[in-house]
PDB file of N, CA and C in Angstrom:
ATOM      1  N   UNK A   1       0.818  -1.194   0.000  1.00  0.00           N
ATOM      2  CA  UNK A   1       0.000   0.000   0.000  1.00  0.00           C
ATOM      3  C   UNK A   1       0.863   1.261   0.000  1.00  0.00           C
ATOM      4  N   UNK A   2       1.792   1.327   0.788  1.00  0.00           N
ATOM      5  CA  UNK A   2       2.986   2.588   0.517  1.00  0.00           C
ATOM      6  C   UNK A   2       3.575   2.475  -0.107  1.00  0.00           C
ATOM      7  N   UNK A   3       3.652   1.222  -1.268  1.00  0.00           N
ATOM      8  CA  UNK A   3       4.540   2.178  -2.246  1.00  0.00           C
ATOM      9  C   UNK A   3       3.497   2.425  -3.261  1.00  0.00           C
ATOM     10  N   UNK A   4       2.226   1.848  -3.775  1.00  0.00           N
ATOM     11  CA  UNK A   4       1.029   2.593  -4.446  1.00  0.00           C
ATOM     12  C   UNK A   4       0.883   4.091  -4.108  1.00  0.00           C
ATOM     13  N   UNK A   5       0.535   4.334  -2.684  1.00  0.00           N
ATOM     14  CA  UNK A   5       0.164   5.838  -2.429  1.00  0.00           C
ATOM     15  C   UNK A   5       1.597   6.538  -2.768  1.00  0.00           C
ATOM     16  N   UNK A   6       2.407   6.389  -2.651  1.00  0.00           N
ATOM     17  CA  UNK A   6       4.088   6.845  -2.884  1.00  0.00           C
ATOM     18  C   UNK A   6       4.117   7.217  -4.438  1.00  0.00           C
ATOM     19  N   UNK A   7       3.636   6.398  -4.984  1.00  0.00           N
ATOM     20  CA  UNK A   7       3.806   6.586  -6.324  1.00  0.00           C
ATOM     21  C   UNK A   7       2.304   7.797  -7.013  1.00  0.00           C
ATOM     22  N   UNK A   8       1.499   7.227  -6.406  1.00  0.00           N
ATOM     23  CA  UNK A   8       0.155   8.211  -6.518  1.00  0.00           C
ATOM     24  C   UNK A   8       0.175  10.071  -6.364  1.00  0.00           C
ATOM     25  N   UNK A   9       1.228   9.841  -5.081  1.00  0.00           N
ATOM     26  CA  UNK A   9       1.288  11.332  -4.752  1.00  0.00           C
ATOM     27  C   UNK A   9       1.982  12.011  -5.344  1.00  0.00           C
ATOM     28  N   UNK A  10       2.894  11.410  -6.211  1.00  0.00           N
ATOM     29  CA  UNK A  10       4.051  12.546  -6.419  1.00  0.00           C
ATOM     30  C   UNK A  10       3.308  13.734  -6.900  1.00  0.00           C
ATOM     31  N   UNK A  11       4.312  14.739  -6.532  1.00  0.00           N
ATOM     32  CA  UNK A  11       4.145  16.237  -6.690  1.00  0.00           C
ATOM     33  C   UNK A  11       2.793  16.491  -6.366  1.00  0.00           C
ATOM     34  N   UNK A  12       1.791  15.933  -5.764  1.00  0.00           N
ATOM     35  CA  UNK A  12       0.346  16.623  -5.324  1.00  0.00           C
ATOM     36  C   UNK A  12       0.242  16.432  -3.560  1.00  0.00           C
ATOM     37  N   UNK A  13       0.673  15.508  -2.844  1.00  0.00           N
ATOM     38  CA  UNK A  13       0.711  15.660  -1.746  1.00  0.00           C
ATOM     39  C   UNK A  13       2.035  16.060  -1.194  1.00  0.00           C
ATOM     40  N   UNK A  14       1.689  16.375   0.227  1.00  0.00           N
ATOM     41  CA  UNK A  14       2.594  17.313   1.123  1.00  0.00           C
ATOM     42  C   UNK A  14       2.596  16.655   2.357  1.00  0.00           C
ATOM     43  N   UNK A  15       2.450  15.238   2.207  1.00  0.00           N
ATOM     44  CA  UNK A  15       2.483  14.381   3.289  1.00  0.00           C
ATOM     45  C   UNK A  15       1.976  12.921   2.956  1.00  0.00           C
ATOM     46  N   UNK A  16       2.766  11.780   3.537  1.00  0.00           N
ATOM     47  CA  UNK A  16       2.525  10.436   3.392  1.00  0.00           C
ATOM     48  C   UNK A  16       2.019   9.560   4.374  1.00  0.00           C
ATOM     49  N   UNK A  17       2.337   8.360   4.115  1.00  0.00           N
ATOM     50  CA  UNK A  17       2.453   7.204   4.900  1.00  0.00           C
ATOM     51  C   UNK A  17       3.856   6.472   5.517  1.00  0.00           C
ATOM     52  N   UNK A  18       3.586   5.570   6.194  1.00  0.00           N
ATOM     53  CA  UNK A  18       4.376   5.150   6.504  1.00  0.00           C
ATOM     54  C   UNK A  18       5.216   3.766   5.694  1.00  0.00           C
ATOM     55  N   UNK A  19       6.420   4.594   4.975  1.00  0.00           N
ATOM     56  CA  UNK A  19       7.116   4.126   3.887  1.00  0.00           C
ATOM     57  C   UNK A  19       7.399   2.628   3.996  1.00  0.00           C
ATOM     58  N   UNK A  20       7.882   2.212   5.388  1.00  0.00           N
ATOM     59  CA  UNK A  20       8.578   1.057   5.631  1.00  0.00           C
ATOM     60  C   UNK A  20       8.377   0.328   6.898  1.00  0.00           C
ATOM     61  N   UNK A  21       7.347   0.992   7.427  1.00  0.00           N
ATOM     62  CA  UNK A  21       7.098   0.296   8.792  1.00  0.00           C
ATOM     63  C   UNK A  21       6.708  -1.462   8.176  1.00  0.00           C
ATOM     64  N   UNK A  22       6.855  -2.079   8.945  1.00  0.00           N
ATOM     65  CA  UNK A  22       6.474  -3.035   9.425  1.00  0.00           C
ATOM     66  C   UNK A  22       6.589  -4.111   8.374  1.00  0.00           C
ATOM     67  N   UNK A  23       7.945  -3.762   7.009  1.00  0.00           N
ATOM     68  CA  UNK A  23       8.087  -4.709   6.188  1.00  0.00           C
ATOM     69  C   UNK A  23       9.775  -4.944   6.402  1.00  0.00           C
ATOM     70  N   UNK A  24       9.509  -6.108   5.499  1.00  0.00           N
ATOM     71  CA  UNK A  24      10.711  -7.520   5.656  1.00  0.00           C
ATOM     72  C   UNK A  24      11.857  -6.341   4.971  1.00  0.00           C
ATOM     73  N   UNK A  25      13.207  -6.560   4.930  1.00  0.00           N
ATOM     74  CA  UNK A  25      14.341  -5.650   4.636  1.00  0.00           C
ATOM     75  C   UNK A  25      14.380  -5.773   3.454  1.00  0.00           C
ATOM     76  N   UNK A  26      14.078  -6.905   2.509  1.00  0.00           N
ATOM     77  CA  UNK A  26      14.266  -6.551   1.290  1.00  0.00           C
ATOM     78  C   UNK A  26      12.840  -5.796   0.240  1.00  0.00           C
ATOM     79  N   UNK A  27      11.844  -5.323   0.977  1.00  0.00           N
ATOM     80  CA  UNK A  27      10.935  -4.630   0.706  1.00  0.00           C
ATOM     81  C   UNK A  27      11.017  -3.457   0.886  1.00  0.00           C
ATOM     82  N   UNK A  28      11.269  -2.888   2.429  1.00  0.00           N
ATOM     83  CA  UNK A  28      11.776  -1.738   3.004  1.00  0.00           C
ATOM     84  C   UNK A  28      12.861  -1.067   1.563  1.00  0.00           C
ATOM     85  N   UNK A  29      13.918  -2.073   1.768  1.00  0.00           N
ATOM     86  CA  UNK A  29      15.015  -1.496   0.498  1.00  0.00           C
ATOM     87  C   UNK A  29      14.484  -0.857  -0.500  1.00  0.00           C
ATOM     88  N   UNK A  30      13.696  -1.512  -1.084  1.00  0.00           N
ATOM     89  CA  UNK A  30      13.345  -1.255  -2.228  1.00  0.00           C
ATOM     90  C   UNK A  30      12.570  -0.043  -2.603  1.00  0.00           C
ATOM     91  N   UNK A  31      11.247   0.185  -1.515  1.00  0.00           N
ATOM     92  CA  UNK A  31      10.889   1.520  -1.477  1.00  0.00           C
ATOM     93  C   UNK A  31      12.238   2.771  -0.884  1.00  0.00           C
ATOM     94  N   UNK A  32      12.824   2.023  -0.460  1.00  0.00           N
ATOM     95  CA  UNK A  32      13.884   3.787  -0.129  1.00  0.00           C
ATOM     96  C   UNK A  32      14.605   3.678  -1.514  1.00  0.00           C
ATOM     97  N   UNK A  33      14.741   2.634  -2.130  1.00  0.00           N
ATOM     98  CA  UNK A  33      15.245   3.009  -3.019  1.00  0.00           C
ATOM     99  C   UNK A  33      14.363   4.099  -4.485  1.00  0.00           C
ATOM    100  N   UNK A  34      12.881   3.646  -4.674  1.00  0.00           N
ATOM    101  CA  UNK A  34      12.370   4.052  -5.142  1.00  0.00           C
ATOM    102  C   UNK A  34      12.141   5.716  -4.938  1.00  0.00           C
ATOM    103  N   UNK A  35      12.368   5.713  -3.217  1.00  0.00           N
ATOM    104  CA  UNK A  35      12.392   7.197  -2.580  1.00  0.00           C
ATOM    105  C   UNK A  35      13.275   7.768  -3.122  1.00  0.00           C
ATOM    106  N   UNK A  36      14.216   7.110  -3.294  1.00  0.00           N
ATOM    107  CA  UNK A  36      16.077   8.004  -3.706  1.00  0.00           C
ATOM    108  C   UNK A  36      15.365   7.977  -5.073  1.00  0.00           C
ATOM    109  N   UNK A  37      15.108   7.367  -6.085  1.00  0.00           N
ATOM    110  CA  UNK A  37      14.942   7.438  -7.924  1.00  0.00           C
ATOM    111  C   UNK A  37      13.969   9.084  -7.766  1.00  0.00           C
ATOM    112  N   UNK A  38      13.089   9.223  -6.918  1.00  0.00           N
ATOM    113  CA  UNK A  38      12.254  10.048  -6.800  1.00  0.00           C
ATOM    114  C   UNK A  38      12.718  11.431  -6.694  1.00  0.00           C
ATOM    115  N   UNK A  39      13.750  11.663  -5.546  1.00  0.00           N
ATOM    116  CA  UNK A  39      14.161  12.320  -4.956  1.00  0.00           C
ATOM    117  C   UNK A  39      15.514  13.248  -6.095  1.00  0.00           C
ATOM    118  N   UNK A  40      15.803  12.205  -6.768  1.00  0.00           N
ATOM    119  CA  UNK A  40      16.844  12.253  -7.640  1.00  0.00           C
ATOM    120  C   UNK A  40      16.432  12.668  -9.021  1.00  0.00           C
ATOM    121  N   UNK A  41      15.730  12.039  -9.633  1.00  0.00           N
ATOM    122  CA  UNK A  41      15.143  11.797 -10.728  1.00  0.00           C
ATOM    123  C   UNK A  41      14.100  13.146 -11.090  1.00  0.00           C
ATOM    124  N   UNK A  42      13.031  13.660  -9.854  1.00  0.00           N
ATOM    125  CA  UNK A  42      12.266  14.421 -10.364  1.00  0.00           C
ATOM    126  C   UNK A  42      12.380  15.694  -9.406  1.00  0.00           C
ATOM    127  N   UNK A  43      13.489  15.348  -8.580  1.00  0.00           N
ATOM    128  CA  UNK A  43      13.550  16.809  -7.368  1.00  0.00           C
ATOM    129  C   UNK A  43      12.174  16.727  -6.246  1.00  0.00           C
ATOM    130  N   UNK A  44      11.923  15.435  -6.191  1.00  0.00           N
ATOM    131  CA  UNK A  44      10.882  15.292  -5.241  1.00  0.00           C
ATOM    132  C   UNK A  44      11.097  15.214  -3.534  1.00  0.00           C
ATOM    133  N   UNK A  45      11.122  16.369  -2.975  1.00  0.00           N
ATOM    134  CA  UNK A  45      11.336  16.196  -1.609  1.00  0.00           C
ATOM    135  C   UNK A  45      10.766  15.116  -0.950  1.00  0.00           C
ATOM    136  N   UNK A  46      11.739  14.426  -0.157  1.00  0.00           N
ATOM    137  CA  UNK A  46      11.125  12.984   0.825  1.00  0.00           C
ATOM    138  C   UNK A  46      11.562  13.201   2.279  1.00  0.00           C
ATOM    139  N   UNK A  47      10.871  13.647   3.140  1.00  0.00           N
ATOM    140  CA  UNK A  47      11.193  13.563   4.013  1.00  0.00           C
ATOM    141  C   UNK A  47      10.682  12.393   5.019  1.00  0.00           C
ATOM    142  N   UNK A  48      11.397  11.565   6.014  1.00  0.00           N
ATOM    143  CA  UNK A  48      10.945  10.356   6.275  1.00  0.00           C
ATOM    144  C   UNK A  48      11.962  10.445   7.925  1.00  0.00           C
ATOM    145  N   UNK A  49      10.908   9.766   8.523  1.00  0.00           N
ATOM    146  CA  UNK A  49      11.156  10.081  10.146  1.00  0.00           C
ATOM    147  C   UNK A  49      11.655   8.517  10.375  1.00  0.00           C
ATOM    148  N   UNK A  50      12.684   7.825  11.000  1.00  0.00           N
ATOM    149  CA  UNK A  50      13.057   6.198  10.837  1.00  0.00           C
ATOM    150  C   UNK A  50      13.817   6.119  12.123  1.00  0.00           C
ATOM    151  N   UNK A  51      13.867   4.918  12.894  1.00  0.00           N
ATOM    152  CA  UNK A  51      13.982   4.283  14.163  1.00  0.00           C
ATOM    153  C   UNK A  51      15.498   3.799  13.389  1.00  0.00           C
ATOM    154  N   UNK A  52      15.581   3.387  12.050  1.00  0.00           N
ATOM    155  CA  UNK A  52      16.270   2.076  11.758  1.00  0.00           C
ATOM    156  C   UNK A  52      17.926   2.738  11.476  1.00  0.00           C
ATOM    157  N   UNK A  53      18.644   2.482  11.866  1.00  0.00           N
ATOM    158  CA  UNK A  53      19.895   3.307  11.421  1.00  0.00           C
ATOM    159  C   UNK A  53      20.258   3.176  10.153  1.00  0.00           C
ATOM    160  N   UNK A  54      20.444   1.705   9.496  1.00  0.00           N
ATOM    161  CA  UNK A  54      20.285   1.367   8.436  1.00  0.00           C
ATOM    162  C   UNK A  54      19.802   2.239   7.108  1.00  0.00           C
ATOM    163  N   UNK A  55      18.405   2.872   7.314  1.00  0.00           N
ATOM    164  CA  UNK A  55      17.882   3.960   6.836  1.00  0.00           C
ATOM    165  C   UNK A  55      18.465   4.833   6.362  1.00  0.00           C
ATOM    166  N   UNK A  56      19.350   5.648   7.158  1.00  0.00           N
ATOM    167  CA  UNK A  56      20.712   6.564   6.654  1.00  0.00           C
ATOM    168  C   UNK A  56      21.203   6.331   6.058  1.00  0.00           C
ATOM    169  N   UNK A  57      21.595   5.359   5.439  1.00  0.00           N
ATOM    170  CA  UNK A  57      22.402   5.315   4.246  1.00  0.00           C
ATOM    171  C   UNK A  57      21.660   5.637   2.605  1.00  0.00           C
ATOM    172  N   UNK A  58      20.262   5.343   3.043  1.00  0.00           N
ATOM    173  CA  UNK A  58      19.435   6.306   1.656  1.00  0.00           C
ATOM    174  C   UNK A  58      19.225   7.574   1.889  1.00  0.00           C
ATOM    175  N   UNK A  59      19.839   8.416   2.672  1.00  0.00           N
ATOM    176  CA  UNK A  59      19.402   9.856   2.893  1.00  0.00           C
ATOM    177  C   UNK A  59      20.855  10.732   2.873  1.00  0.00           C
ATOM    178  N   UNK A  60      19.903  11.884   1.938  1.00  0.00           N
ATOM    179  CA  UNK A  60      21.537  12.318   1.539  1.00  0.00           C
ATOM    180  C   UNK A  60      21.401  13.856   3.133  1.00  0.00           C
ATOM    181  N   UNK A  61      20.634  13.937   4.065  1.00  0.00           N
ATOM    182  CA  UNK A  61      21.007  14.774   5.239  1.00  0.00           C
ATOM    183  C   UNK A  61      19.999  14.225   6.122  1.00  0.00           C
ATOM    184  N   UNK A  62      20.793  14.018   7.573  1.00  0.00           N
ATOM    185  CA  UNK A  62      19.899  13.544   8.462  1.00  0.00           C
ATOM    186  C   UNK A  62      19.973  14.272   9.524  1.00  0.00           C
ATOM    187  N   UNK A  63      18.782  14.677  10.872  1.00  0.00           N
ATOM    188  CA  UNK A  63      18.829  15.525  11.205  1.00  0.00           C
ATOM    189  C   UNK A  63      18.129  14.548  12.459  1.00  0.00           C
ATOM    190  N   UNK A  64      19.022  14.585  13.422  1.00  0.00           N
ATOM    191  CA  UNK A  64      18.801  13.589  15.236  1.00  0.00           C
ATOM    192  C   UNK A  64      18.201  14.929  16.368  1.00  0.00           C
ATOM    193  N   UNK A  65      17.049  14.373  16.338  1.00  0.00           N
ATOM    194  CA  UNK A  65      16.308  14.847  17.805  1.00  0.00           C
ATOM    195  C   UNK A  65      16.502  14.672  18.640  1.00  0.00           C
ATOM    196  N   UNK A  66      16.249  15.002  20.242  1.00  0.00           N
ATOM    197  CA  UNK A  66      16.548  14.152  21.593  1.00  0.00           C
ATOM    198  C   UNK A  66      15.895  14.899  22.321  1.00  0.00           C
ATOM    199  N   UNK A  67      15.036  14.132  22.949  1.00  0.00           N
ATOM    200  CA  UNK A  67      14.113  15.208  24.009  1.00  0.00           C
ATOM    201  C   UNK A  67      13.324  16.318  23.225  1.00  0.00           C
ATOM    202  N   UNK A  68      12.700  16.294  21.985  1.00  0.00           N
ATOM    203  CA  UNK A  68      12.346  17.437  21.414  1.00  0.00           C
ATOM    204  C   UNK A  68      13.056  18.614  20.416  1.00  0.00           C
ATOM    205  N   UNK A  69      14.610  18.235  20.457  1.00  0.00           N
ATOM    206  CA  UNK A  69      15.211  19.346  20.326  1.00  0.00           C
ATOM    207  C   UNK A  69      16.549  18.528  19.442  1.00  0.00           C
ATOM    208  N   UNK A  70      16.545  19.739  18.499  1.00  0.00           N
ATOM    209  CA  UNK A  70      17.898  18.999  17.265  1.00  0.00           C
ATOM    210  C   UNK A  70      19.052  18.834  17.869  1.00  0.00           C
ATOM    211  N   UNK A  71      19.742  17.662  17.913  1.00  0.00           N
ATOM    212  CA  UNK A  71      21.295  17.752  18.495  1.00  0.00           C
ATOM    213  C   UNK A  71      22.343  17.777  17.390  1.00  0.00           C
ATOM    214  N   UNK A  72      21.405  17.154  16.059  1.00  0.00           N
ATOM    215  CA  UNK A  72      22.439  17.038  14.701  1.00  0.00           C
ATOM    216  C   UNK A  72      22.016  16.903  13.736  1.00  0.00           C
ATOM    217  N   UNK A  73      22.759  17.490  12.842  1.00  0.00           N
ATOM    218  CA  UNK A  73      22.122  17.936  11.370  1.00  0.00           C
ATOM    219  C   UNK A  73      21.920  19.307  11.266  1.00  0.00           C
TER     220      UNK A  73
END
């Protein structure tokens, strides 16, 4: 279902779903990767909030909260 709506929204929404929750790693992959073709390909801002550290490595700036408040990025 997220990567249908993912693909549905481009350039008309200003907010998503949840890209990768609760799938197997080689699924997850694949939509960040589709995120990066997106991101790359048509200048489509992705912004995506992730638990997984792993994650970082498809994001070209990441930005760490703590208690509410930016410590990095």
């Amino acid at each position: 279902m997220a990567y249908y709506y993912t693909l549905f929204c481009v350039g008309l929404c200003r907010r998503g779903v949840k890209g990768c929750a609760n799938l197997d790693t080689t699924t997850s992959r694949q939509i960040l990767e589709l995120f990066r073709k997106l991101n790359r390909d048509l200048g489509q801002t992705i912004v995506m909030v992730s638990h997984e550290p792993w994650h970082t490595e498809y994001f070209d700036r990441v930005i760490t909260l703590q208690d509410g408040e930016i410590i990095a990025g």
